[in-house]
Structures are given as C-alpha cells and as structure tokens.
Protein backbone atom coordinates (compact mmCIF):
# COMPACT_ATOMS: atom_id res chain seq x y z
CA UNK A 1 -165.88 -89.76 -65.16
CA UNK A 2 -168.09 -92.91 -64.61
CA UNK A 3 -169.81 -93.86 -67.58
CA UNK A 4 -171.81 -96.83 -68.32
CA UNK A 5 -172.59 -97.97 -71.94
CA UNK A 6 -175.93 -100.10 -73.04
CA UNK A 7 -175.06 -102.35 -75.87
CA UNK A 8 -171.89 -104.15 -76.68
CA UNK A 9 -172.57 -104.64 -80.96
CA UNK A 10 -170.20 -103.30 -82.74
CA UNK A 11 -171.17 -99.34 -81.73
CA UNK A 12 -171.43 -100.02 -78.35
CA UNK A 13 -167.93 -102.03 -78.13
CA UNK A 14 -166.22 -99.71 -79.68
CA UNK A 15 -167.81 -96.71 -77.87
CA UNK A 16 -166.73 -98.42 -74.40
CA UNK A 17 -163.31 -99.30 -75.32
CA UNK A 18 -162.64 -95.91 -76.45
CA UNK A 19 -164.21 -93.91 -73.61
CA UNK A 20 -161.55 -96.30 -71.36
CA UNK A 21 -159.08 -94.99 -73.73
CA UNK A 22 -159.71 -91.40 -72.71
CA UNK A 23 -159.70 -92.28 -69.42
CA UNK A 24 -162.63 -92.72 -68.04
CA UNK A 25 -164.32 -95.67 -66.22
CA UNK A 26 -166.57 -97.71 -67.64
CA UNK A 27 -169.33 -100.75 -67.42
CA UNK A 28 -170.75 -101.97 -70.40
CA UNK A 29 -174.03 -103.81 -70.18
CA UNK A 30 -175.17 -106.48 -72.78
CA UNK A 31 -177.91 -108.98 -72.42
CA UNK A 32 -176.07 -111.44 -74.67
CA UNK A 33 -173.76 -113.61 -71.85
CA UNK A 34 -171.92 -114.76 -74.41
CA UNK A 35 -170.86 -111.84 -76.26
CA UNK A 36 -169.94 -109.85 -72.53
CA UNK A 37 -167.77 -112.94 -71.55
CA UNK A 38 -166.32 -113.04 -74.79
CA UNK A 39 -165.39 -109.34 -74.35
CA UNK A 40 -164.27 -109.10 -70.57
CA UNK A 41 -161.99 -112.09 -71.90
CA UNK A 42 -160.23 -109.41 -74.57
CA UNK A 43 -161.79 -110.94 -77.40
CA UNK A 44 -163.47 -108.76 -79.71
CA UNK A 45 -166.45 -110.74 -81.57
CA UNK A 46 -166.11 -108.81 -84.51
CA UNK A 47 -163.24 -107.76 -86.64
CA UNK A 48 -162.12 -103.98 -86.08
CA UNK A 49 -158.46 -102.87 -86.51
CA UNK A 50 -157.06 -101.01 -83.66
CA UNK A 51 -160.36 -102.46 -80.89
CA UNK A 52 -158.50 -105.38 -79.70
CA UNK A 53 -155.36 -103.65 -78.43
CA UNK A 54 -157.57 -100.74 -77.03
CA UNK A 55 -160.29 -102.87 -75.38
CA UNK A 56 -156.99 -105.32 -74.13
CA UNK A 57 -155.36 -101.60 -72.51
CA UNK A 58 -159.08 -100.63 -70.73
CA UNK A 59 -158.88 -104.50 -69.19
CA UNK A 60 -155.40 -104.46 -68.18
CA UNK A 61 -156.40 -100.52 -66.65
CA UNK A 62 -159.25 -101.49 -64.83
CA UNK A 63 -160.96 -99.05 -66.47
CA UNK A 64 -163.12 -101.30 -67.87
CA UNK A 65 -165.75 -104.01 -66.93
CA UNK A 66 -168.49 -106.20 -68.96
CA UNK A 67 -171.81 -107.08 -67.53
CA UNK A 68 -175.15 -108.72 -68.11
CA UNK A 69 -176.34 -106.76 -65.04
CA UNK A 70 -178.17 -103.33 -65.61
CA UNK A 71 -177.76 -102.79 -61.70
CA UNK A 72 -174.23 -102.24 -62.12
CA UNK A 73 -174.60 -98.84 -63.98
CA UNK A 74 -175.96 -96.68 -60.65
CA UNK A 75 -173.51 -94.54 -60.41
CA UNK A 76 -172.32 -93.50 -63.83
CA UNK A 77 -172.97 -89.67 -64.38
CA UNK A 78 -173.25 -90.43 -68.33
CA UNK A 79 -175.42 -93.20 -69.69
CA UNK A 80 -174.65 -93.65 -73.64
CA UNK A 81 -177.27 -95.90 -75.23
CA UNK A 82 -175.52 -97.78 -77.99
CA UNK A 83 -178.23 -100.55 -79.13
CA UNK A 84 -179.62 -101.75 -82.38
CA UNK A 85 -182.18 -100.39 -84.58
CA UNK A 86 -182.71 -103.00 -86.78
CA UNK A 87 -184.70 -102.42 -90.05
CA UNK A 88 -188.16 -103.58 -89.96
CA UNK A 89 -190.29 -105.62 -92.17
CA UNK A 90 -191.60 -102.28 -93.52
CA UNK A 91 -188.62 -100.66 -93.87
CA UNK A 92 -189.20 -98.56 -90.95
CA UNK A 93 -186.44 -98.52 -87.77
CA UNK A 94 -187.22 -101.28 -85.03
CA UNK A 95 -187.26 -99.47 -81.77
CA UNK A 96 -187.73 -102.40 -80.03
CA UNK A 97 -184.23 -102.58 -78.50
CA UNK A 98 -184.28 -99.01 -77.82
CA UNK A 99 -187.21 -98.71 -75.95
CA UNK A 100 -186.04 -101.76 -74.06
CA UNK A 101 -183.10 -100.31 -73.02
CA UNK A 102 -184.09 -96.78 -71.72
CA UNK A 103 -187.28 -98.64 -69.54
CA UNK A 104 -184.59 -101.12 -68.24
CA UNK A 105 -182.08 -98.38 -67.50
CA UNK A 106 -184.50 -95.47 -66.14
CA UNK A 107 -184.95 -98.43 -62.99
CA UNK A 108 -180.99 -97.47 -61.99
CA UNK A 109 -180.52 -93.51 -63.26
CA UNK A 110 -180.87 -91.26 -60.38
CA UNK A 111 -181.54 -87.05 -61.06
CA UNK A 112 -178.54 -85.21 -62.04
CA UNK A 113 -178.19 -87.81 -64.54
CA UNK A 114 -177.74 -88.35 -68.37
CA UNK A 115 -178.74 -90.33 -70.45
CA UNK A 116 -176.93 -90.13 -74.37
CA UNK A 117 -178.37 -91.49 -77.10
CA UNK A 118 -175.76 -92.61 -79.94
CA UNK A 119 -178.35 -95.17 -81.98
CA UNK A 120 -179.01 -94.37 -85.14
CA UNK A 121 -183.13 -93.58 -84.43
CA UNK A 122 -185.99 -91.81 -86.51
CA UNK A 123 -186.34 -88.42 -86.18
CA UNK A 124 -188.78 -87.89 -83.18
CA UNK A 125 -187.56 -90.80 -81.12
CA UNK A 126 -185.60 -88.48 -79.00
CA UNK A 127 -188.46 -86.24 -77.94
CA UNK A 128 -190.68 -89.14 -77.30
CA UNK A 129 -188.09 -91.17 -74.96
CA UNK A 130 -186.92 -87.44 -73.16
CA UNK A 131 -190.43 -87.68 -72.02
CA UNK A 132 -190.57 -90.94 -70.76
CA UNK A 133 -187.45 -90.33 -69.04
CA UNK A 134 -188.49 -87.18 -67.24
CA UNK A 135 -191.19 -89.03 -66.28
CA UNK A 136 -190.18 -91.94 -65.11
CA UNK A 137 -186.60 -90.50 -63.32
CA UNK A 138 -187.26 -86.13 -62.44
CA UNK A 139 -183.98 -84.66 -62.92
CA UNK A 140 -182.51 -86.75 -65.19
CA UNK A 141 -181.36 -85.51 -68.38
CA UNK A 142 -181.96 -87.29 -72.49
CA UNK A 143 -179.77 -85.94 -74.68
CA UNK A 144 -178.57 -86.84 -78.35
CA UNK A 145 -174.67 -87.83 -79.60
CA UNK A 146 -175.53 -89.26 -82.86
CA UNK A 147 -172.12 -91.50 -83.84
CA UNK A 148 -170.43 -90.98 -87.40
CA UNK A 149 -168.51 -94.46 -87.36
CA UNK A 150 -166.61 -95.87 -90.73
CA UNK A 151 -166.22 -99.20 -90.41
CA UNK A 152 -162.21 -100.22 -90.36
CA UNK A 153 -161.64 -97.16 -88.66
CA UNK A 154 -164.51 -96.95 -86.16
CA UNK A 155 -161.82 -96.36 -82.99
CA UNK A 156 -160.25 -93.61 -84.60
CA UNK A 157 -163.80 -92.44 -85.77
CA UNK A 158 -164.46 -92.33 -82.08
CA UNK A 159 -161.67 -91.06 -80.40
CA UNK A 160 -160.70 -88.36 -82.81
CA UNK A 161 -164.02 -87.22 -84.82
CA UNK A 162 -163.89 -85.05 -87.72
CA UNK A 163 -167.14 -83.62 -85.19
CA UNK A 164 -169.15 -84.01 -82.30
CA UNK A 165 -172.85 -82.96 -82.65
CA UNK A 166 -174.72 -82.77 -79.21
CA UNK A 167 -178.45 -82.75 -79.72
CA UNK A 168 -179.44 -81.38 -76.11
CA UNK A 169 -182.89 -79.84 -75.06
CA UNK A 170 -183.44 -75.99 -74.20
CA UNK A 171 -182.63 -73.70 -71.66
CA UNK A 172 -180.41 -74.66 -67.87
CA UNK A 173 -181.24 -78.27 -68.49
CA UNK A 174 -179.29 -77.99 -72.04
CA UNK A 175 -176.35 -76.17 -70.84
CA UNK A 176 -175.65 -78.54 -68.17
CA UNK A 177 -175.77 -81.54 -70.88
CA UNK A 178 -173.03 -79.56 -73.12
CA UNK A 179 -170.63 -79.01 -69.95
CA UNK A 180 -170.94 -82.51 -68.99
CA UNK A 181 -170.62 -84.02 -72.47
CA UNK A 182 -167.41 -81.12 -73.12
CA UNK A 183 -166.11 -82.89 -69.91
CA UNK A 184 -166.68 -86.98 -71.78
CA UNK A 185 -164.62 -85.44 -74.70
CA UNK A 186 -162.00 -83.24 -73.26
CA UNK A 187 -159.32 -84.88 -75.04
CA UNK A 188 -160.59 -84.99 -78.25
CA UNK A 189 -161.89 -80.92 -77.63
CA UNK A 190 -158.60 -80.68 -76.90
CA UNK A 191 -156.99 -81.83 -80.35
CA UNK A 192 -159.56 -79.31 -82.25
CA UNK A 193 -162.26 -81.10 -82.76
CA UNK A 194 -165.62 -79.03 -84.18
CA UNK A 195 -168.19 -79.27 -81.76
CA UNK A 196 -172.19 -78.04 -82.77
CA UNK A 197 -174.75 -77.99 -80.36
CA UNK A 198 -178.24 -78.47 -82.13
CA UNK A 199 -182.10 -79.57 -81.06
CA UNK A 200 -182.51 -83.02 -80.44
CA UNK A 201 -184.53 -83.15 -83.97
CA UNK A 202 -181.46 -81.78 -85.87
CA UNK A 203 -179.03 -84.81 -84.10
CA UNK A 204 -181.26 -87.01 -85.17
CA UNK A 205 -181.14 -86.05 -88.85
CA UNK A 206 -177.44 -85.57 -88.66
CA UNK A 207 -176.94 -88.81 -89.28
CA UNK A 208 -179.67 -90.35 -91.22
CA UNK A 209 -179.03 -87.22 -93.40
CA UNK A 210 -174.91 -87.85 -94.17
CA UNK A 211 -175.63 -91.59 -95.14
CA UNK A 212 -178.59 -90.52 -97.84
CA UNK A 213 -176.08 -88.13 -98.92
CA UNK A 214 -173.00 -90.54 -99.62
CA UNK A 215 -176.04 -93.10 -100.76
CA UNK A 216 -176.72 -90.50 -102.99
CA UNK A 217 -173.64 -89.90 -104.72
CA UNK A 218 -171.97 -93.33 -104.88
CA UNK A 219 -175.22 -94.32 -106.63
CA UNK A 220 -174.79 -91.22 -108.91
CA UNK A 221 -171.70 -92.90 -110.12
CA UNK A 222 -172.61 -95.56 -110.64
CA UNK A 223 -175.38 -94.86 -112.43
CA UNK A 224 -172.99 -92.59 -114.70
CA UNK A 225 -171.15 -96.44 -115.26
CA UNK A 226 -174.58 -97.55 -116.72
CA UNK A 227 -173.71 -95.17 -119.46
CA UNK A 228 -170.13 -95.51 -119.33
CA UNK A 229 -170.96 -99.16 -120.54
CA UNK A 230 -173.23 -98.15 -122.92
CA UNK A 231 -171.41 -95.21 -124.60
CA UNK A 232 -167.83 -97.09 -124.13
CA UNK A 233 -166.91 -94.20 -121.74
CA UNK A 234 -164.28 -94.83 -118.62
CA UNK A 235 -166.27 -93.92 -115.38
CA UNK A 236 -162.99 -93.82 -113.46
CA UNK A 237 -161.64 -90.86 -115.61
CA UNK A 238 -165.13 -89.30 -115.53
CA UNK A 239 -164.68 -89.65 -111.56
CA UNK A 240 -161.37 -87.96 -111.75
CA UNK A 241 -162.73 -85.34 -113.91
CA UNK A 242 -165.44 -84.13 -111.92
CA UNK A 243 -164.08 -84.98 -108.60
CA UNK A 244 -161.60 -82.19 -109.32
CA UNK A 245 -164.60 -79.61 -108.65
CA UNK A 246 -164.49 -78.30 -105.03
CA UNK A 247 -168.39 -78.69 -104.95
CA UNK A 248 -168.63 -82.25 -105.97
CA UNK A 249 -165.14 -83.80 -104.77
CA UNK A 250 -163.92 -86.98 -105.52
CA UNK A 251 -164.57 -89.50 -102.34
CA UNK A 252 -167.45 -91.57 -102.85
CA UNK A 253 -167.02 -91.37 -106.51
CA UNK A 254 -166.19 -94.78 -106.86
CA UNK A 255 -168.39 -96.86 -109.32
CA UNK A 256 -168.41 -100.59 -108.55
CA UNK A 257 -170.87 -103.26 -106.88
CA UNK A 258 -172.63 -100.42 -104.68
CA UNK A 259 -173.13 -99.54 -100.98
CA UNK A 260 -174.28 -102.46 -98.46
CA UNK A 261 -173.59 -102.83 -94.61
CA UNK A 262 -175.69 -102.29 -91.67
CA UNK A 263 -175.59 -98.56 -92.00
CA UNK A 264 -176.30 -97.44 -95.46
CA UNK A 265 -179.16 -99.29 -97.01
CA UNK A 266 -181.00 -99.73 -93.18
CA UNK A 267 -180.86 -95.69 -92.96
CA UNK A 268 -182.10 -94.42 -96.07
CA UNK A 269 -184.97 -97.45 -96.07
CA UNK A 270 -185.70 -95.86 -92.62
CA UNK A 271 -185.30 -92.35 -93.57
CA UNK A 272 -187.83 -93.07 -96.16
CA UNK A 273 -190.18 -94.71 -93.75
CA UNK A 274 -190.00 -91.45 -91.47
CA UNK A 275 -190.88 -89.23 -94.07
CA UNK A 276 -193.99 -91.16 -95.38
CA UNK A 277 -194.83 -90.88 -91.83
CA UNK A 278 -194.57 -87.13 -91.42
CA UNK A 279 -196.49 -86.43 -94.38
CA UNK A 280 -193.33 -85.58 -96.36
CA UNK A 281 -192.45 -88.88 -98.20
CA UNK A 282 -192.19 -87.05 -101.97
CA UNK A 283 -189.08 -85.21 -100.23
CA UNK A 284 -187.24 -88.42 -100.30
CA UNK A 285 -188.92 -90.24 -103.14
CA UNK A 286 -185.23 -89.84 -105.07
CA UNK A 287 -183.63 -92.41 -102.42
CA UNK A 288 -186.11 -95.36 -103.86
CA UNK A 289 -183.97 -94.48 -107.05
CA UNK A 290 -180.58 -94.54 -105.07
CA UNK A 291 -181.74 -97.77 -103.89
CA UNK A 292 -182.52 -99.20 -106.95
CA UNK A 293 -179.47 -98.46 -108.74
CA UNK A 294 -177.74 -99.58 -105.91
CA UNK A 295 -179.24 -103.11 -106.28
CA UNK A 296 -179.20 -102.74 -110.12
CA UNK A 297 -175.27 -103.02 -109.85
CA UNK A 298 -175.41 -106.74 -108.07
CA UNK A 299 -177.55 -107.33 -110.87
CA UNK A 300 -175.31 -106.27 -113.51
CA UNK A 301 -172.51 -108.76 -112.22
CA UNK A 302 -174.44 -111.55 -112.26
CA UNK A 303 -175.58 -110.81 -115.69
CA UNK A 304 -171.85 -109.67 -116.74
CA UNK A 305 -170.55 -113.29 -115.41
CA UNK A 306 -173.20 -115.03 -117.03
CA UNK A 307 -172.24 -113.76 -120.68
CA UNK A 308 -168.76 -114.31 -120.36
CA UNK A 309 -168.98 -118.10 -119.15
CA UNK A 310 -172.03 -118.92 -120.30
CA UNK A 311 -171.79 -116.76 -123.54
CA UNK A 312 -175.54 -115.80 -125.04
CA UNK A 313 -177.18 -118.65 -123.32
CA UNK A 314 -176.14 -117.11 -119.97
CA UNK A 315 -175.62 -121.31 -118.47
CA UNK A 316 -173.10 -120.91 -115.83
CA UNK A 317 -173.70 -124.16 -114.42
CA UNK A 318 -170.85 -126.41 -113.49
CA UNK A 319 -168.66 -123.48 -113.95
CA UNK A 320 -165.87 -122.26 -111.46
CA UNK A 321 -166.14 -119.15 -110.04
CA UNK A 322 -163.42 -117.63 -107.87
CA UNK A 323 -164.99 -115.05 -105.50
CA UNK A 324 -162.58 -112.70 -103.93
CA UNK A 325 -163.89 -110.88 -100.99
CA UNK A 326 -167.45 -111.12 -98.68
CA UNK A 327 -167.20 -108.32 -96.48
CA UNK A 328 -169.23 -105.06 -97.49
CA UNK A 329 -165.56 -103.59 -97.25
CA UNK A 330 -162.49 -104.03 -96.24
CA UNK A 331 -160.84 -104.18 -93.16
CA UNK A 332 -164.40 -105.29 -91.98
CA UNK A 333 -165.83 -108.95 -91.45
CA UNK A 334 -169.18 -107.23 -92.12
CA UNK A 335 -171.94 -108.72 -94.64
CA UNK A 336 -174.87 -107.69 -93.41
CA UNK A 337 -176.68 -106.83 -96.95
CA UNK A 338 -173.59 -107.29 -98.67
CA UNK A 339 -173.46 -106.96 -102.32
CA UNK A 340 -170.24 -109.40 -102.82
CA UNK A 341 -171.90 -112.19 -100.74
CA UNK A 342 -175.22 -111.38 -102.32
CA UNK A 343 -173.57 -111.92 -106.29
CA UNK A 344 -171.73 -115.28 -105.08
CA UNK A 345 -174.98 -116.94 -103.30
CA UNK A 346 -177.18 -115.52 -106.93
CA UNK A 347 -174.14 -117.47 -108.90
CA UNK A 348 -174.37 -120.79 -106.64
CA UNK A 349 -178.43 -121.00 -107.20
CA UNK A 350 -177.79 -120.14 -111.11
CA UNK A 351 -175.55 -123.29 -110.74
CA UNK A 352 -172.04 -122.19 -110.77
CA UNK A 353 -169.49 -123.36 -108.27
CA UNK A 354 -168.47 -121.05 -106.19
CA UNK A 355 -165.12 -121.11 -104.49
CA UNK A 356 -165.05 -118.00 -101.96
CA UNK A 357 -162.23 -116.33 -99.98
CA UNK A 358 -162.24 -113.11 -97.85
CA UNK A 359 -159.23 -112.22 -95.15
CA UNK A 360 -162.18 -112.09 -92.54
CA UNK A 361 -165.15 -112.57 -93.10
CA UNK A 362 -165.56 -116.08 -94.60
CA UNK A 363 -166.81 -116.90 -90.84
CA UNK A 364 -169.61 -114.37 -90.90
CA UNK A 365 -170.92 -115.10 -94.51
CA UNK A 366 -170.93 -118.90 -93.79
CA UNK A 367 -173.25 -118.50 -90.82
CA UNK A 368 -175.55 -116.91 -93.72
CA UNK A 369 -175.08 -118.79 -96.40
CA UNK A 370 -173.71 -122.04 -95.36
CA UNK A 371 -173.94 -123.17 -98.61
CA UNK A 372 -171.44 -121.68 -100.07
CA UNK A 373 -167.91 -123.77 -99.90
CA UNK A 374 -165.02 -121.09 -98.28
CA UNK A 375 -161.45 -121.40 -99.03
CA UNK A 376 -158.99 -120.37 -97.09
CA UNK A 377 -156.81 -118.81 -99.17
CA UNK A 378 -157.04 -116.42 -102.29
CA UNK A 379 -155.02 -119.49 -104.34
CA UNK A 380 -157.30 -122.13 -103.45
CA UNK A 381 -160.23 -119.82 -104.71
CA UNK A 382 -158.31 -118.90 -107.62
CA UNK A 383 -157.24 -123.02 -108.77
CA UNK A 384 -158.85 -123.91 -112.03
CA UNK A 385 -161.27 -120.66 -111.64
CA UNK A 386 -163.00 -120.19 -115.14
CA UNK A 387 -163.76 -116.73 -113.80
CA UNK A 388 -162.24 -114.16 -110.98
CA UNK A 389 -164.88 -112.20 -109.39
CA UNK A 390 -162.95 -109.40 -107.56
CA UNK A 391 -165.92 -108.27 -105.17
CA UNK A 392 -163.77 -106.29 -102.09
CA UNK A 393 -161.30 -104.68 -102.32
CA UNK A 394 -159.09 -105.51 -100.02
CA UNK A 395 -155.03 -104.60 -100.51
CA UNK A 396 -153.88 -108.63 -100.53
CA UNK A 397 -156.41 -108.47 -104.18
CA UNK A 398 -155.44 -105.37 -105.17
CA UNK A 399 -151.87 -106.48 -104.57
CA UNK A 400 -152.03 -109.78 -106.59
CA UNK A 401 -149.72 -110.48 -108.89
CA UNK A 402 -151.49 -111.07 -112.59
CA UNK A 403 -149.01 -113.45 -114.35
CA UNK A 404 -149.51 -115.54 -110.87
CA UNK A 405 -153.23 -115.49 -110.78
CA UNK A 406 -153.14 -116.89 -114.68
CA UNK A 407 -150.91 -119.54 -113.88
CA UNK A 408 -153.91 -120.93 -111.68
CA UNK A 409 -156.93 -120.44 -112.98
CA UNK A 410 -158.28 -122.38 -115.70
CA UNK A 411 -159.41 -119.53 -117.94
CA UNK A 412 -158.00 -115.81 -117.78
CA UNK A 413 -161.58 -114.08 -117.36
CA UNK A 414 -161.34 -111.27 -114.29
CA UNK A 415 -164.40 -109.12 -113.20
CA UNK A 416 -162.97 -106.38 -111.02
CA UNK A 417 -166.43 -105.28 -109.29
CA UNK A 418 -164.81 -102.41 -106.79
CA UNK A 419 -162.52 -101.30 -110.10
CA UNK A 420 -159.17 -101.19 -107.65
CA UNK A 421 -157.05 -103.53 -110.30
CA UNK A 422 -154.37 -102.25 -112.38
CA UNK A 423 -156.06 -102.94 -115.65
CA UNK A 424 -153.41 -102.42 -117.74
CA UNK A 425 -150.98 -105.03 -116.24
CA UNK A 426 -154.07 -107.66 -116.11
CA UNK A 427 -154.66 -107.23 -120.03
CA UNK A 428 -151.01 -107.70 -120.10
CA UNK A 429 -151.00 -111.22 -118.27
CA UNK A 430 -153.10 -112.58 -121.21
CA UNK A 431 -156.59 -111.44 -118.98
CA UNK A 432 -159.64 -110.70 -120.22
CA UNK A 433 -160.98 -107.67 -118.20
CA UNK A 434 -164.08 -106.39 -117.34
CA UNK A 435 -164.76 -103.65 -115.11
CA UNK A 436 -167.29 -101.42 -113.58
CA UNK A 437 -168.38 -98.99 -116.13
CA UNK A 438 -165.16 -99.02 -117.76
C-alpha cells in the first residue's frame, strides 16, 4: 500500500521506517529540511536501537523517501499523522502542530481516503478534526491509531504490538477504515496480534489513560520508599512482595528518581487539563499527587547528596560529583523533563562540580544545559568523585565493577537513584550506599 506519514520526530520516524519494513511504500513529510536530509541520508537524529538498520533497509528498498513537500503525499491511500503535541504553558496539549498538519494535508487527500491519527491528542480532538476533514475533502475518511511506543524498543513496539486499537467512526464509513487499516497491519495480524475496534473518544483515552496508569503506580512505589526510609523498610523486597499478586504485578514497581520523558509527565498534565475542561477535573485530582511525588523524588536526591557531602550544613560547594546517566532511560538519548539531568543541573547551581557521563545522551542534555561539563567516559566522571550519583540505569553502570570504581574516586560515597546496583558487593568495596527507599 502507499502510505504517506506527517512528522518525522521520533513517532513519526519510527512509524515510517517500520511501515517500509512491512512492505509498504512510503513518503514521509517534515517541515524541518534538516532533519528530512538528515534522514533520507540514513541517519537517524535520535538514538533508537534497531531504527537505523531498518530505516537503512526501507532506503536501500526504495520503499522509502523523505520530503519537505506535502504535494508528494497525493496518492497514498493511508495518511498517518505522527506530529507533536507539545505541553502548553497551562498544562493543556498544544494542537498547534496538529491542526497544522491536517489543514496542510486536506489540500492533497482526495475521497476514498484516510487519514490516521497516531498523536497523542485530548480527548475530543478527533471528532473536531473528522469534521473539518469531511468538510474540507467529502469522502475522505479520519480515523484514530493511537501509538503505545516504549522508548528503546519503539520499532519492535511498532512492528509487533502487544495491540492495535482502531478508533474509527460509525456505520459503512467505519467498516471500510478497519479493512483498510487490517490491510496496513497484515503482518503483524498475522503473528496474533489483539486488535479492538472502539469510538474515536475511547482511542483517544487509550492512551492518555495507560500512561496515568503506569504514572500511577511507579509513583505508588515510590511513595511506599518515603516510608521505607522512614520506617528502615527495603522497598525492593516490598516490590517483590506485592508484585507477586496477579492484580498488582511487579513491572513498574520500581522505586527510584521517578518517571520523566516526553510521554509521561506531558500526558497526565494534559489529561488533567482535559478533564478540568469537561467539567470532570475532581476525577483526576489524584494525578496532581502522582505528580508531586514524582518531583518529590528529584528532590530527595538533591537533599540525600547534600547531607552526605555537605553533612548538616548541606554545603556541597566545590565538591565533585560524578553523575552517571542523563537520559530519562536507557537505551534512549532522551531528556526531555528528565529527572537525572534535572538533579545534576540543581547540584551545579547549589555549587557542586558536576562531572556527567551518559552512553548517549551527553549531546542532547548539553544543548539544554550547556553548563554542565560532559565526560566522555564513566572513568573520567568517576576520577576523584567525592560522590557517585547513579541516575540511569544503563547495563555499562549496572555492570561496573565496585573495587574499580573505589580505586578512582576520591571518597567511596554511591547514590544508586534507579536502585539497579548490587548493594551487597558495593558495601563490600569499602562503599557507603544509599539507595532509593532502601
């Protein structure tokens, strides 16, 4: 099938790579020159494991092209909208982008058409833009595909789904919008894939729904480390403990820094916004508490590093801090609202020296906070460090060796913020550790 793809961020790349993957041909339309030539080169401009050998496979195909030019979409039967819904100075979604988009491509979508929406958008959005585009193009077709992406595994998120939810309209005009999007994802219908068909109000929840949920619970944990701390508890063994019961489960039971990203904190500030809007913002009132504990745990870092190298004053300044890791998570060169690059720019205005190293994302967080002096290795961080900040968890920290870390920092102080260390073989090396809620 020809499909055609508006926005090349990080959804929208990955989204037209993949669709090449499954066969299909594709043009993917950015308005950022840089960031299409940068593509159509092979060059991803974000780090994703598995997108630059697919997107390298769709060039080498054909089945794949990068444009600046919406023109060069007449002719696709599916149109997948794959921009950026920014969060607003209230809080609320910026539509901005959206509604750019759809007005730009309704000038080249022809009747028989459709139109797919994948953004992440506020419940109502849909409705509102399937009228626009029945007005402005008769015949063509708005439907919903809300995405479910993990960043780190976003291709395989794509091409094989744990489900596909198609948010289509009622009656003829619906059916033909399931058989065409069954047709988009034959292959991965093929491999089992659970496939609902909802209104386009229930797509749009979908989403914005799972992410307040996992909000929910990995701030539920971590506000069971609060009293961990307190009580002298071990939040990891409480984790364990309750994670064993089929109705809770274990993943996202892991108490540490918090949730950041572009995902997470932008949808349930949105979700919020929505509500308020609809007359129904005491549903969600508990998600200004998951926010807040969220933030409380960047907090509690900064406080936890001031006591132990500042002692009861709290004076950090002129003291050496190795931060290990940037990126909201691993496998990711992602800190948008980061809580690791967040903790290491509060310790550099508190007036500690900050030495910083992440595997990818030192490139990102420097065009943020410039200030900040990266390292390109986890043993320059570490030299003379009178304090290890371990912040993300990626396997080459995880993986360190203890007795090797001590023989190059100045003081044996670790703070293991995403609680992956072995603590028993750090104590061992002569460390002093603190973890999260442990």
């Amino acid at each position: 099938m020809r499909i055609s793809v508006i926005g090349c961020g990080y959804l929208g790349a990955v989204h037209a790579a993949s669709m090449a993957k499954l066969g299909h041909e594709v043009v993917a339309v950015d308005v950022d020159p840089v960031k299409i030539e940068r593509l159509a080169a092979g060059d991803a401009p974000f780090f994703e494991p598995g997108l630059p050998e697919i997107l390298a496979e769709a060039i080498g195909s054909g089945r794949i092209r990068f444009t600046t030019d919406m023109a060069e979409v007449a002719g696709a039967r599916v149109h997948f909208l794959a921009v950026g819904t920014p969060q607003g100075p209230t809080g609320a979604a910026d539509l901005k982008y959206v509604d750019a988009a759809v007005a730009a491509l309704t000038e080249h979508v022809s009747a028989g058409e459709f139109i797919v929406g994948k953004s992440t958008v506020p419940v109502g959005t849909a409705a509102r833009l399937a009228g626009e585009v029945a007005e402005r193009v008769p015949g063509a077709t708005l439907v919903w595909n809300p995405e479910f992406l993990r960043e780190g595994f976003a291709v395989q998120d794509t091409i094989s789904p744990d489900r596909l939810v198609y948010g289509v309209p009622a009656g003829a005009e619906g059916e033909a919008a399931v058989a065409v999007l069954d047709e988009v994802y034959a292959t991965t219908l093929a491999e089992g894939t659970p496939r609902l068909v909802v209104d386009l109000a229930t797509a749009e929840l979908v989403k914005v729904s799972a992410n307040a949920f996992l909000a929910t619970k990995i701030s539920f944990i971590n506000a069971m480390a609060e009293i961990a701390e307190v009580v002298g508890a071990d939040v990891t063994a409480l984790a364990d403990a309750i994670g064993h019961d089929a109705r809770i489960g274990r993943k996202f039971l892991n108490a540490g820094l918090g949730f950041g990203g572009g995902c997470l904190p932008k949808d349930i500030r949105a979700f919020q916004a929505r509500a308020s809007e609809l007359g129904v913002g005491e549903s969600l009132e508990f998600l200004a508490d998951v926010d807040a504990i969220n933030l409380r745990r960047r907090a509690h870092v900064v406080t936890l590093a001031q006591e132990l190298l500042g002692g009861d004053g709290g004076d950090v300044a002129g003291k050496r801090v190795a931060v290990l890791g940037l990126a909201f998570k691993p496998n990711s060169d992602d800190v948008r609202d980061s809580p690791a690059l967040d903790i290491a720019a509060r310790l550099l205005e508190l007036g500690a020296t900050v030495a910083a190293y992440d595997p990818e994302a030192n490139g990102t967080a420097a065009r943020i906070h410039p200030e900040i002096a990266y390292v390109d290795s986890a043993a320059a961080a570490l030299q003379d460090a009178d304090l290890v900040l371990v912040l993300t968890e990626w396997t080459e920290f995880r993986e360190l060796d203890p007795a090797a870390v001590a023989a190059l920092v100045a003081s044996p102080v670790v703070v293991d913020g995403r609680n992956c260390l072995d603590r028993d073989a750090w104590t061992a090396a002569g460390f002093t550790y603190r973890g999260m809620g442990r």
